[in-house]
N, C-alpha and C. Protein backbone atom coordinates (compact mmCIF):
# COMPACT_ATOMS: atom_id res chain seq x y z
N UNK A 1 -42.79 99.37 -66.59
CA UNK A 1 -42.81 100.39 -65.56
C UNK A 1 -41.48 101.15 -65.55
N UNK A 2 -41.65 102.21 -65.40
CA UNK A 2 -40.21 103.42 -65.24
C UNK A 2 -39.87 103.39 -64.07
N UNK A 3 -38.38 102.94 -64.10
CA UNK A 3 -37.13 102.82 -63.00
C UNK A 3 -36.36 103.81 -62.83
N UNK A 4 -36.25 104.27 -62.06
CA UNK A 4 -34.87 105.27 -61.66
C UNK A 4 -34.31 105.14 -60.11
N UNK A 5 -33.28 104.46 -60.48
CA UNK A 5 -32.58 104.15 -59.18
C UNK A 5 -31.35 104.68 -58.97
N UNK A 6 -31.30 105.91 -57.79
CA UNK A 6 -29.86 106.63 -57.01
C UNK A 6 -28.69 105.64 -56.37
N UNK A 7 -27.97 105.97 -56.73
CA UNK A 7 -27.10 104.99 -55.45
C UNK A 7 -25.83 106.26 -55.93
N UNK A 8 -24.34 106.43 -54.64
CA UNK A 8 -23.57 106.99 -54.63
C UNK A 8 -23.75 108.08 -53.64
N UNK A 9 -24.64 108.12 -53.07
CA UNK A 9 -24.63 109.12 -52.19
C UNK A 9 -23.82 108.70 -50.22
N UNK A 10 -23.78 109.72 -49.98
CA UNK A 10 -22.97 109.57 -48.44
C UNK A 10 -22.20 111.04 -47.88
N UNK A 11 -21.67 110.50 -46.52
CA UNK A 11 -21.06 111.93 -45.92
C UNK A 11 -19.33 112.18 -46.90
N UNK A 12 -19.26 113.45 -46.77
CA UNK A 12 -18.01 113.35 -46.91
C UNK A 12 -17.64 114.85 -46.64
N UNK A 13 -16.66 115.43 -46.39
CA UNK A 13 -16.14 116.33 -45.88
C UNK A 13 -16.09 117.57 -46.95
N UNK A 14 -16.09 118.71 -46.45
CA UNK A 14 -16.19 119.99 -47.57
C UNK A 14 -14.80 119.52 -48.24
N UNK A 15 -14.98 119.86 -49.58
CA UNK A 15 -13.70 119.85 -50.55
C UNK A 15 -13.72 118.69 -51.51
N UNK A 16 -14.28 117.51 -50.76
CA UNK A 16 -14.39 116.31 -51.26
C UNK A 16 -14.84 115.88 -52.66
N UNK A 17 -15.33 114.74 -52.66
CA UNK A 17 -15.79 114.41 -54.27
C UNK A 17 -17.04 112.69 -53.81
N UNK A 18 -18.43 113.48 -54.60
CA UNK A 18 -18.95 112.00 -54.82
C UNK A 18 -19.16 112.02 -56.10
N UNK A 19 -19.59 110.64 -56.67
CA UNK A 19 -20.22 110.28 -57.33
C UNK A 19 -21.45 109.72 -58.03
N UNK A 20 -22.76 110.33 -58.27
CA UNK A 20 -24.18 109.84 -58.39
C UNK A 20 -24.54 109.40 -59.49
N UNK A 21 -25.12 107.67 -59.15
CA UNK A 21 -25.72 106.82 -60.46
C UNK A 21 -27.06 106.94 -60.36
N UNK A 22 -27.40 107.15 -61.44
CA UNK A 22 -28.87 106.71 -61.62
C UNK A 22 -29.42 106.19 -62.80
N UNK A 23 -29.89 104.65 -62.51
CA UNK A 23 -30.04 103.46 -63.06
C UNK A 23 -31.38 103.76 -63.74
N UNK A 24 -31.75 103.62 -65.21
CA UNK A 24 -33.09 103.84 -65.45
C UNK A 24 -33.44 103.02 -66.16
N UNK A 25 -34.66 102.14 -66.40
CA UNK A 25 -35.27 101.61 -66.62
C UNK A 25 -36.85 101.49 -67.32
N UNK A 26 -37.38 100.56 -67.96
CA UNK A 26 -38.43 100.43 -68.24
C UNK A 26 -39.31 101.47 -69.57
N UNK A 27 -37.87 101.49 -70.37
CA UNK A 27 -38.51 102.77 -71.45
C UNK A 27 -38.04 102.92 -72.61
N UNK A 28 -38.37 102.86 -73.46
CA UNK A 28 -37.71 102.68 -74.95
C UNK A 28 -37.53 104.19 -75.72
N UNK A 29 -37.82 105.16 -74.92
CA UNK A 29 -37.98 106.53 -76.08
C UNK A 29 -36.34 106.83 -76.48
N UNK A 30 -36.57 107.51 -77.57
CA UNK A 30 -35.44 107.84 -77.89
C UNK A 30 -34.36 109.23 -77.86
N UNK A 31 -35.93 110.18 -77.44
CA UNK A 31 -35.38 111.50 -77.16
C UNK A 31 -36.13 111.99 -75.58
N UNK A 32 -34.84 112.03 -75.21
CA UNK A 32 -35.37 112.63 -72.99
C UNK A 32 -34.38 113.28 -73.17
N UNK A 33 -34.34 112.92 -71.31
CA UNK A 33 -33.48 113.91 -70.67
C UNK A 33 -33.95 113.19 -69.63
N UNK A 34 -32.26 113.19 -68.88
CA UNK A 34 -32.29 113.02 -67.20
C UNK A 34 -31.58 114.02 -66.55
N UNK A 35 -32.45 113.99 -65.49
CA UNK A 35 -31.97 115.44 -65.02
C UNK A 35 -31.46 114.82 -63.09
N UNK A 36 -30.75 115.47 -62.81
CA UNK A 36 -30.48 115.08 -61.35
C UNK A 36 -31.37 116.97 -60.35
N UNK A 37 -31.72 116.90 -59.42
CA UNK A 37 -32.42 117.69 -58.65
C UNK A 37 -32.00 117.11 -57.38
N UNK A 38 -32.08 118.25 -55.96
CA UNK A 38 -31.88 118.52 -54.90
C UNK A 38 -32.83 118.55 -53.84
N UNK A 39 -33.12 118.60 -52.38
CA UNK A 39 -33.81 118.81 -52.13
C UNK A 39 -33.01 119.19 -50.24
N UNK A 40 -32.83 120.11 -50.17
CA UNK A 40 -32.38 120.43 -48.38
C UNK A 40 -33.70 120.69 -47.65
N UNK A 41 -33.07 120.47 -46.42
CA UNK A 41 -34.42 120.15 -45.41
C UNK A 41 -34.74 122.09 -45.00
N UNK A 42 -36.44 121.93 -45.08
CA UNK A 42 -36.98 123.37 -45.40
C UNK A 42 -36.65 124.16 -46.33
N UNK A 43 -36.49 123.19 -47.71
CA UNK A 43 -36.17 124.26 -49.10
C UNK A 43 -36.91 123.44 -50.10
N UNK A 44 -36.88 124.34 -51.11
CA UNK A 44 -38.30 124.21 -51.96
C UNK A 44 -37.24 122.89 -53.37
N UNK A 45 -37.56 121.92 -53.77
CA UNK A 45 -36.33 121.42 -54.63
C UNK A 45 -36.16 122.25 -55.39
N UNK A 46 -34.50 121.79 -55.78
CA UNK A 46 -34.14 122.74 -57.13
C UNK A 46 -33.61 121.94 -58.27
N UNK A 47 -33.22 121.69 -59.78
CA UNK A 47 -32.83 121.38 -60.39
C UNK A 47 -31.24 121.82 -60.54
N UNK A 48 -30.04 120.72 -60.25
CA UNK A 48 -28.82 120.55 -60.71
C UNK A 48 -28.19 120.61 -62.10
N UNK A 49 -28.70 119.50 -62.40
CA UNK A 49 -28.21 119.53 -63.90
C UNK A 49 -28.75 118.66 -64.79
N UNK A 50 -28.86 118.50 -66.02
CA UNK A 50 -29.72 117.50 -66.81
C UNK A 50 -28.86 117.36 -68.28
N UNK A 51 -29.25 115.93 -68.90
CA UNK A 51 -28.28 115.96 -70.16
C UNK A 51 -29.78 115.56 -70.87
N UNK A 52 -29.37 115.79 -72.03
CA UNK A 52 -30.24 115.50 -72.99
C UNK A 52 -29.97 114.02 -73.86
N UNK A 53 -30.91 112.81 -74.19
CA UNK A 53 -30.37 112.00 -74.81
C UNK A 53 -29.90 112.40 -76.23
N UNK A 54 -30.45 113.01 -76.94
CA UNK A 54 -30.53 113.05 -78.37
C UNK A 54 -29.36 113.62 -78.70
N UNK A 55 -28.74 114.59 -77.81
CA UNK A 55 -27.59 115.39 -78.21
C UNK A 55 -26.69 115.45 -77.43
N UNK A 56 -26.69 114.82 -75.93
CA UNK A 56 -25.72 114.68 -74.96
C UNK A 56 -25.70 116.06 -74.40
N UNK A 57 -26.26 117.26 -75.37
CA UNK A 57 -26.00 118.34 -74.54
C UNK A 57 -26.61 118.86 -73.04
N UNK A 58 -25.55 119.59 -72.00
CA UNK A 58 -25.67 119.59 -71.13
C UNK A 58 -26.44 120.99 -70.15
N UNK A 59 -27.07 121.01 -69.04
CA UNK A 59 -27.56 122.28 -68.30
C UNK A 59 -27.41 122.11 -66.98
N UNK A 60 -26.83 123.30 -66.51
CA UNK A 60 -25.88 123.02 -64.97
C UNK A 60 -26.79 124.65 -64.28
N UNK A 61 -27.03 124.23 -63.22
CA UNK A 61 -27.74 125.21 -62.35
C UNK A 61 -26.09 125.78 -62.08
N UNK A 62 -26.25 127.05 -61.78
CA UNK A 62 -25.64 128.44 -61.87
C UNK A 62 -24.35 127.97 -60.22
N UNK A 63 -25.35 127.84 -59.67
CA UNK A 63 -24.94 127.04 -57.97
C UNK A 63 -23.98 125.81 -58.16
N UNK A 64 -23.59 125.12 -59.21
CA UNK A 64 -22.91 123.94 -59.22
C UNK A 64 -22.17 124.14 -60.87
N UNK A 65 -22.50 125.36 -61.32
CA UNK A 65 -21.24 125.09 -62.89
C UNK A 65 -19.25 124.70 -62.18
N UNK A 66 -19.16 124.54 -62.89
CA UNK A 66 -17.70 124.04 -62.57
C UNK A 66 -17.22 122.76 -61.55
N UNK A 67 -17.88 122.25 -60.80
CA UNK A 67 -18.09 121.74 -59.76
C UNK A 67 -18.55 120.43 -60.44
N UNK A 68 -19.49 120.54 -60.29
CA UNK A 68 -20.47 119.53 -61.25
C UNK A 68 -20.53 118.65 -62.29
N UNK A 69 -20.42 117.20 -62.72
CA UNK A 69 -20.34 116.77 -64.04
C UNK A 69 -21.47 115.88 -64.30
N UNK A 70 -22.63 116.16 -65.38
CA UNK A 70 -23.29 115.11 -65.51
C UNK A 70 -22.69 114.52 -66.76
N UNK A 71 -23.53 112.95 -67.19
CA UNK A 71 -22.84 112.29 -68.12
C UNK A 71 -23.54 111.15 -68.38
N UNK A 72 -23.86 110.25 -68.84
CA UNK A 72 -24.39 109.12 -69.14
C UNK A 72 -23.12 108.16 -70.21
N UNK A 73 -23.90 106.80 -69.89
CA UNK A 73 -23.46 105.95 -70.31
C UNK A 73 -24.90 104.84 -70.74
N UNK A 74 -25.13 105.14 -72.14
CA UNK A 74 -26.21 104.68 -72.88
C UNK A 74 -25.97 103.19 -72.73
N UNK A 75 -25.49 102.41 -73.10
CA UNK A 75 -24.79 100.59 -73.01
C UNK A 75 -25.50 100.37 -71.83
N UNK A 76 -25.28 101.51 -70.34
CA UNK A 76 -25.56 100.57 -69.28
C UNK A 76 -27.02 101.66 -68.39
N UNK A 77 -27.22 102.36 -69.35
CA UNK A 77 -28.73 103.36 -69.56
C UNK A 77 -28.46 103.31 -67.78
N UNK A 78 -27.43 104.15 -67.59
CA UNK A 78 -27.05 105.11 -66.37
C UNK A 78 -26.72 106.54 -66.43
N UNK A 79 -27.03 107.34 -65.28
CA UNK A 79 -26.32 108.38 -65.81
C UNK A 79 -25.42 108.90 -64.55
N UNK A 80 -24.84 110.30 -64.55
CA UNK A 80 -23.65 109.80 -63.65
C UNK A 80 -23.41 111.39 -62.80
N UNK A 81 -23.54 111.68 -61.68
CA UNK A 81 -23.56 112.95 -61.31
C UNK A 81 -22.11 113.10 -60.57
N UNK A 82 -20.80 113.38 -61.25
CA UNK A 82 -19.82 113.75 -60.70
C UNK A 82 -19.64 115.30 -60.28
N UNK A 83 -19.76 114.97 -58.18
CA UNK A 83 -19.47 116.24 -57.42
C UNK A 83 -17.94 116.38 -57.14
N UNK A 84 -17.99 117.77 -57.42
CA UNK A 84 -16.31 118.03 -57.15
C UNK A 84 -16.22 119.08 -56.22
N UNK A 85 -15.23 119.33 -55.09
CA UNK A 85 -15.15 120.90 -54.57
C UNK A 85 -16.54 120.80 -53.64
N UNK A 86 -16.83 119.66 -52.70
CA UNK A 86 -18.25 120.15 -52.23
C UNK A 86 -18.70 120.55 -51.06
N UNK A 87 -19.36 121.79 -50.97
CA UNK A 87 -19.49 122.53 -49.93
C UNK A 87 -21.04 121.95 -49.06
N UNK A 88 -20.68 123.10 -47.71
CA UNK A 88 -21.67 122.26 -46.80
C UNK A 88 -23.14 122.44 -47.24
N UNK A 89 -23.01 123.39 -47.84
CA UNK A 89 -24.93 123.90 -49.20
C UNK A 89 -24.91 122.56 -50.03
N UNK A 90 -24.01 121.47 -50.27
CA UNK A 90 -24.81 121.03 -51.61
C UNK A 90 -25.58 119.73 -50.57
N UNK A 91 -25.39 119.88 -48.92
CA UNK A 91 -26.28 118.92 -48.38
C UNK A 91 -27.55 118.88 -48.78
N UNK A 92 -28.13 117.96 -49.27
CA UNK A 92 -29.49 117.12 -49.39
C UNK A 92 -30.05 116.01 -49.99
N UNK A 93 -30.85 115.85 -50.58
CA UNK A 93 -31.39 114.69 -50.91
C UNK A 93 -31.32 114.94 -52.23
N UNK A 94 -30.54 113.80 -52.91
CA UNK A 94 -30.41 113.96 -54.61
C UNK A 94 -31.59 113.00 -55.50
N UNK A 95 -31.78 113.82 -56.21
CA UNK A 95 -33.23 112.67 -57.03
C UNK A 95 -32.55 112.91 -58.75
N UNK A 96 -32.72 111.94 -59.03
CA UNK A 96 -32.64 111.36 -60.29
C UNK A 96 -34.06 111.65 -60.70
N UNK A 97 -34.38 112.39 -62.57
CA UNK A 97 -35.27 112.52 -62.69
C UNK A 97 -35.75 112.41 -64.34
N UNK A 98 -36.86 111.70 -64.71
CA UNK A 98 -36.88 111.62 -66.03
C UNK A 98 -37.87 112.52 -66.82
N UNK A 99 -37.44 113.03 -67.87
CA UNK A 99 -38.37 114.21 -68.62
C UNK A 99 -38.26 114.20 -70.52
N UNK A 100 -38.85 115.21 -70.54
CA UNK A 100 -38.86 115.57 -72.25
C UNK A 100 -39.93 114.26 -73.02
N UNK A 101 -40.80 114.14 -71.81
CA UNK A 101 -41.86 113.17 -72.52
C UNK A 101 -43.14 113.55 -72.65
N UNK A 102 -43.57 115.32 -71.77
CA UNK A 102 -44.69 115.61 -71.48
C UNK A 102 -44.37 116.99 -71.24
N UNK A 103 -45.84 117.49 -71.54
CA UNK A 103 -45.51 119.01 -70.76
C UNK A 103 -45.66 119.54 -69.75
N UNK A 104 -45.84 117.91 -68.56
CA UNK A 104 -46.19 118.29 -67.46
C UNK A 104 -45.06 117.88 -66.51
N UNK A 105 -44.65 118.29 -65.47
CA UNK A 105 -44.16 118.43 -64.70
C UNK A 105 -43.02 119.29 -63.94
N UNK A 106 -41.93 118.98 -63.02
CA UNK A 106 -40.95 120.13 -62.89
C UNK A 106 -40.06 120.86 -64.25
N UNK A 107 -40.18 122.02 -64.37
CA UNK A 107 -39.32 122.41 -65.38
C UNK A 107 -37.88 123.09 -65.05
N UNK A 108 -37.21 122.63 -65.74
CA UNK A 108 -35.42 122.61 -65.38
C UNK A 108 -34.61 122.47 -66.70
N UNK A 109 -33.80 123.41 -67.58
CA UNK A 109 -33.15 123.04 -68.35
C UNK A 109 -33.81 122.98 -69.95
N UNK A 110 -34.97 123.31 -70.03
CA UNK A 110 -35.78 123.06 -71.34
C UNK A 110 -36.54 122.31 -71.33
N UNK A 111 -36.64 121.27 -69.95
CA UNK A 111 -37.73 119.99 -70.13
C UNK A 111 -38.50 119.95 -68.88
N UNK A 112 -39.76 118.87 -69.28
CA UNK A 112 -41.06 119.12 -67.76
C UNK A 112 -39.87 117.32 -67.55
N UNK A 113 -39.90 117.30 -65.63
CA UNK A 113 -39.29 116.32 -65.40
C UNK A 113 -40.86 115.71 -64.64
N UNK A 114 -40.82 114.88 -65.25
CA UNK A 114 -42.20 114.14 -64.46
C UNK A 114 -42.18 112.37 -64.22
N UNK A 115 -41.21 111.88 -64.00
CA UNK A 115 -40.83 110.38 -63.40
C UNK A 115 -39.42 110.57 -62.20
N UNK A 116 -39.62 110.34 -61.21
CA UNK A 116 -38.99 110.46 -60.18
C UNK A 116 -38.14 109.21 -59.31
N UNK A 117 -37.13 109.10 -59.05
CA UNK A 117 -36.13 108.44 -58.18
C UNK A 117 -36.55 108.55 -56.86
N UNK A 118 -36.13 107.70 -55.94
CA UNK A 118 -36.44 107.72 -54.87
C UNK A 118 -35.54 108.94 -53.46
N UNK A 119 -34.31 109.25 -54.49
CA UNK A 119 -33.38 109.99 -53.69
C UNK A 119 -32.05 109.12 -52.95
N UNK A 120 -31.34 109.91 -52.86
CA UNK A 120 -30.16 109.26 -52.05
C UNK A 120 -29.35 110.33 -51.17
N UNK A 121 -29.09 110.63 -50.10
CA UNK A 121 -28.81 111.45 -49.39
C UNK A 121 -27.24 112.02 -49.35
N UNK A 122 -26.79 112.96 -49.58
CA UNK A 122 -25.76 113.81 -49.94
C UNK A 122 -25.53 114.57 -48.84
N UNK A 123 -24.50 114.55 -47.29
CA UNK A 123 -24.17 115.16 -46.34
C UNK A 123 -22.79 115.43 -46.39
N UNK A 124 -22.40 116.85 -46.43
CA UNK A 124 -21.08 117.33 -46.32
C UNK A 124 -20.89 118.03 -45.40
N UNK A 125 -19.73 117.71 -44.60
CA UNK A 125 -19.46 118.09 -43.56
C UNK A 125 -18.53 119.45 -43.61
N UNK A 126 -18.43 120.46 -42.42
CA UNK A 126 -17.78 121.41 -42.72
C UNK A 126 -16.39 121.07 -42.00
């Protein structure tokens, strides 16, 4: 069964810095993509950023370039959403998301994301 588990989320003040893991599990392919996505209360989700396994290369929504670091660490098949500079917009619910296995689901970055995290909540204060 496919795992994806958030943890790193919490309040923290505009300017600040978190850090988002997401633990994945239950899958042997060799070419994906994990992608991290958003979700604020009365907004439609959006896609953050996503790395690709095969090439590490990276795609950063327009709203979070510079700011933003995704990254993985294959050994411990995590991946790693470093926020930098964060304003009171990047409040919401962060989902960890797995793709590049199908042609179905959210598209973000070149890939359909169709295995989902449960979320972990991201509140910045002004």
């Amino acid at each position: 069964e496919i795992q994806l588990v958030e943890s790193g989320g919490g309040l923290v003040q505009a300017g600040g810095s978190l850090r988002l893991s997401c633990a994945a599990s239950g899958f042997t392919f060799d070419d994906y993509a994990i992608g991290w996505f958003r979700q604020a209360p009365g907004k439609e989700r959006e896609g953050v950023a996503c790395i690709s396994s095969s090439d590490g290369s990276t795609y950063y929504a327009d709203s979070v370039k510079g700011r933003f670091t995704i990254s993985s660490d294959n050994a411990k098949n995590t991946v790693y959403l470093q926020m930098n500079s964060l304003k009171p917009q990047d409040t919401a619910v962060y989902y960890c998301a797995l793709g590049g296995l199908s042609a179905m689901g959210v598209h973000f970055g070149g890939f359909e994301f169709d295995y989902w995290g449960q979320g972990t909540q991201v509140t910045v204060s002004s």
